[in-house]
Protein backbone atom coordinates (compact mmCIF):
# COMPACT_ATOMS: atom_id res chain seq x y z
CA UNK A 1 65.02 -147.12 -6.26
CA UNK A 2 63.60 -144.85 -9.32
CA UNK A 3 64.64 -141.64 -9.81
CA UNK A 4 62.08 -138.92 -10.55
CA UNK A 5 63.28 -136.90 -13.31
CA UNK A 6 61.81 -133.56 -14.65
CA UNK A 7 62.63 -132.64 -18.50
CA UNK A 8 61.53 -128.71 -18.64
CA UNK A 9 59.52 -127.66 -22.25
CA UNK A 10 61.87 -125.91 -24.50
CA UNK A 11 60.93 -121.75 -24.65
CA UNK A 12 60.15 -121.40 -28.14
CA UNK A 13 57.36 -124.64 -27.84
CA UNK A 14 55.71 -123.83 -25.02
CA UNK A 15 55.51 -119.99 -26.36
CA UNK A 16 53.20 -121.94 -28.64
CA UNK A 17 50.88 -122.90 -26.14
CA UNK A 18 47.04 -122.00 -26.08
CA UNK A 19 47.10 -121.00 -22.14
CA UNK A 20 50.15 -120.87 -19.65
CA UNK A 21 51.17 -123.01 -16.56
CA UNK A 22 49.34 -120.81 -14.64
CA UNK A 23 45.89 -120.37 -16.62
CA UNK A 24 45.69 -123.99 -17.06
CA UNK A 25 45.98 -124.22 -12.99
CA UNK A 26 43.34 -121.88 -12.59
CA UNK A 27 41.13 -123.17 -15.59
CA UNK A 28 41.60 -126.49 -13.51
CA UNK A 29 40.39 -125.25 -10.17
CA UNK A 30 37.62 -123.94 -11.81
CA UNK A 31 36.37 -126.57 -13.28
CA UNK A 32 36.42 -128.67 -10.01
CA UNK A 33 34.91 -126.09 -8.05
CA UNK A 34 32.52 -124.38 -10.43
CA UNK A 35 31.86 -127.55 -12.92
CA UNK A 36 28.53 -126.14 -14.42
CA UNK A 37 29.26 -122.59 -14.73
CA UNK A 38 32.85 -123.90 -16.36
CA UNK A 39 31.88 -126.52 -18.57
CA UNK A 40 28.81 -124.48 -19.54
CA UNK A 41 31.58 -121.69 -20.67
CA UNK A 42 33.59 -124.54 -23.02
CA UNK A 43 30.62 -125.88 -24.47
CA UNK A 44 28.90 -122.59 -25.24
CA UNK A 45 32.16 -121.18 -26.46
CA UNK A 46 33.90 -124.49 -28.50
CA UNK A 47 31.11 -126.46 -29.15
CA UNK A 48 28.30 -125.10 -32.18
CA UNK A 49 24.76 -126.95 -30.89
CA UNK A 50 21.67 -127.55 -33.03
CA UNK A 51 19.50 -127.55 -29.46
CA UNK A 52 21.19 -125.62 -26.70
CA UNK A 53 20.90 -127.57 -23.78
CA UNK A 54 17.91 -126.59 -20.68
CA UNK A 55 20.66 -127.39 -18.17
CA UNK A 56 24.47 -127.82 -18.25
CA UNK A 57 24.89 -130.09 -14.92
CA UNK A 58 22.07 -131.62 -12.91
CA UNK A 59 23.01 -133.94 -10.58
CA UNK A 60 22.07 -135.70 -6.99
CA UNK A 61 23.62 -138.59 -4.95
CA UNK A 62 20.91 -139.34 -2.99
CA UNK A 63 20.00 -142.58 -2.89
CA UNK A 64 16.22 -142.56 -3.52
CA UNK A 65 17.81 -140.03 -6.85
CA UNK A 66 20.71 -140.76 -8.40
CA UNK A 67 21.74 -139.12 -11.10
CA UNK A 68 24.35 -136.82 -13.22
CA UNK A 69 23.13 -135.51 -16.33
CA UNK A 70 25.15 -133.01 -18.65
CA UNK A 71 23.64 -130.55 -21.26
CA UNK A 72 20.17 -132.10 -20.80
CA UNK A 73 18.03 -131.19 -23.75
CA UNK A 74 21.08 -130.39 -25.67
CA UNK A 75 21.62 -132.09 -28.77
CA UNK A 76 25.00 -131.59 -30.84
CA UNK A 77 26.70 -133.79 -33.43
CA UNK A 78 30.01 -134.56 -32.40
CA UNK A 79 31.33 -135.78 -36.21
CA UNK A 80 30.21 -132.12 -37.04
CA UNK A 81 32.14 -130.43 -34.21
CA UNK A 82 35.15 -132.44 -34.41
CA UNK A 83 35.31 -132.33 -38.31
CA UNK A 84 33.10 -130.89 -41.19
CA UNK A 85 33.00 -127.17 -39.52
CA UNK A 86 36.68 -127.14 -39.25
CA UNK A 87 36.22 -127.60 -43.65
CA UNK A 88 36.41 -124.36 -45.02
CA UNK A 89 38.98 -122.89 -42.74
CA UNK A 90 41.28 -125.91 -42.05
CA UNK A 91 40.37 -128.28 -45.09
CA UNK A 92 43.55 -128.51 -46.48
CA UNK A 93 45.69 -128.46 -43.22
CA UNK A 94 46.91 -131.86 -41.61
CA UNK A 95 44.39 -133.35 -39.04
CA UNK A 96 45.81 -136.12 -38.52
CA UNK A 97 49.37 -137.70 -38.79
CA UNK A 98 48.91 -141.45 -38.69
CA UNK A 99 52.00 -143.86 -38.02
CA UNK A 100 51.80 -147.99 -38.92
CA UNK A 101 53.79 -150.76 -36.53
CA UNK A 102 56.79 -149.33 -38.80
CA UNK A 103 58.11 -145.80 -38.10
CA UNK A 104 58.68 -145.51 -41.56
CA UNK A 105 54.92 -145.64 -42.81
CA UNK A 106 53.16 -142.94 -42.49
CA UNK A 107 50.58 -140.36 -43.69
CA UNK A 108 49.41 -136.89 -42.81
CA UNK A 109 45.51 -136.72 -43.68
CA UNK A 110 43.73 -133.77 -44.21
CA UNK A 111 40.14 -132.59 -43.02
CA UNK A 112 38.97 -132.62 -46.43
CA UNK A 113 40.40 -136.12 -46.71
CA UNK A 114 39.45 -137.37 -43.58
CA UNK A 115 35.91 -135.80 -44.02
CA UNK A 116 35.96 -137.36 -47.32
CA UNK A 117 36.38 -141.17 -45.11
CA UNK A 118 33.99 -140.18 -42.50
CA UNK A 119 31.53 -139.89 -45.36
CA UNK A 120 32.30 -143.17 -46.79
CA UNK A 121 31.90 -145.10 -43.61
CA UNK A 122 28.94 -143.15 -42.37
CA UNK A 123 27.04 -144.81 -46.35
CA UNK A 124 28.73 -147.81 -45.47
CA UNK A 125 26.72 -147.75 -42.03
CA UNK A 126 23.75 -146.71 -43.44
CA UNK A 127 23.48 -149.34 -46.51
CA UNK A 128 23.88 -152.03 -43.15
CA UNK A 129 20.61 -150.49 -41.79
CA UNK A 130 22.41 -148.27 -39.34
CA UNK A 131 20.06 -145.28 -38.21
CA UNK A 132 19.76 -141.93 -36.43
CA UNK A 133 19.79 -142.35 -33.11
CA UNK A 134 21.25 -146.08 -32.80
CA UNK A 135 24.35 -146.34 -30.77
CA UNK A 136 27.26 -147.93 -32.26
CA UNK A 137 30.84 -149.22 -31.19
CA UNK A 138 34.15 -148.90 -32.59
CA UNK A 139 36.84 -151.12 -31.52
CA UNK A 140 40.09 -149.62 -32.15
């Protein structure tokens, strides 16, 4: 038989927490039972658009009209949110701390660095014909 054990979050970490135990629990039964009006509140407040979506959730299980669409109309470019306007604030900061097979090799990359790859692999893409709008798949 396993036993379930519970390892509390030292004080002094979870002080550095973006929301407590108890906004997270309502944050989460908001989003289940408001989705649209609570996604449409993260997206509008975390996310910078270049087209503001029409609508934040349409949706329908019918049969004869199935369908879920999210931020239709929107358009947004997720490289941009998740990198280049984090640049002038954050550039030199770590984004990423990357660890090999070993323990011992490591690296901590920066923004600028890691904007500075993005860039390389997004000319890479484009000298192999790659274009706006074409869908592409990473295996990781």
């Amino acid at each position: 038989m396993s036993e379930v054990k519970t390892y509390p979050v030292p004080a002094d970490f979870a002080a550095q927490a973006n929301v407590t135990a108890e906004q997270y629990e309502e944050m989460y039964k908001r989003s289940v039972e408001d989705p649209a009006g609570f996604w449409g509140e993260q997206a509008e407040n975390y996310l910078t658009w270049f087209k503001k979506p029409d609508t934040v959730l349409d949706w329908s299980f019918d049969q004869e009209d199935l369908h879920i669409n999210w931020f239709k109309g929107g358009t947004l470019n997720v490289s941009y949110n998740c990198l280049d306007r984090h640049l002038e604030t954050r550039g030199d900061q770590v984004a990423i701390i990357w660890e090999g097979d070993d323990p011992n090799e490591d690296r901590k990359i920066t923004y600028r660095e890691l904007h500075e790859e993005v860039c390389k692999l997004a000319n890479v893409l484009k000298d192999r014909g790659v274009n706006k709008g074409d869908r592409v798949s990473l295996y990781l």
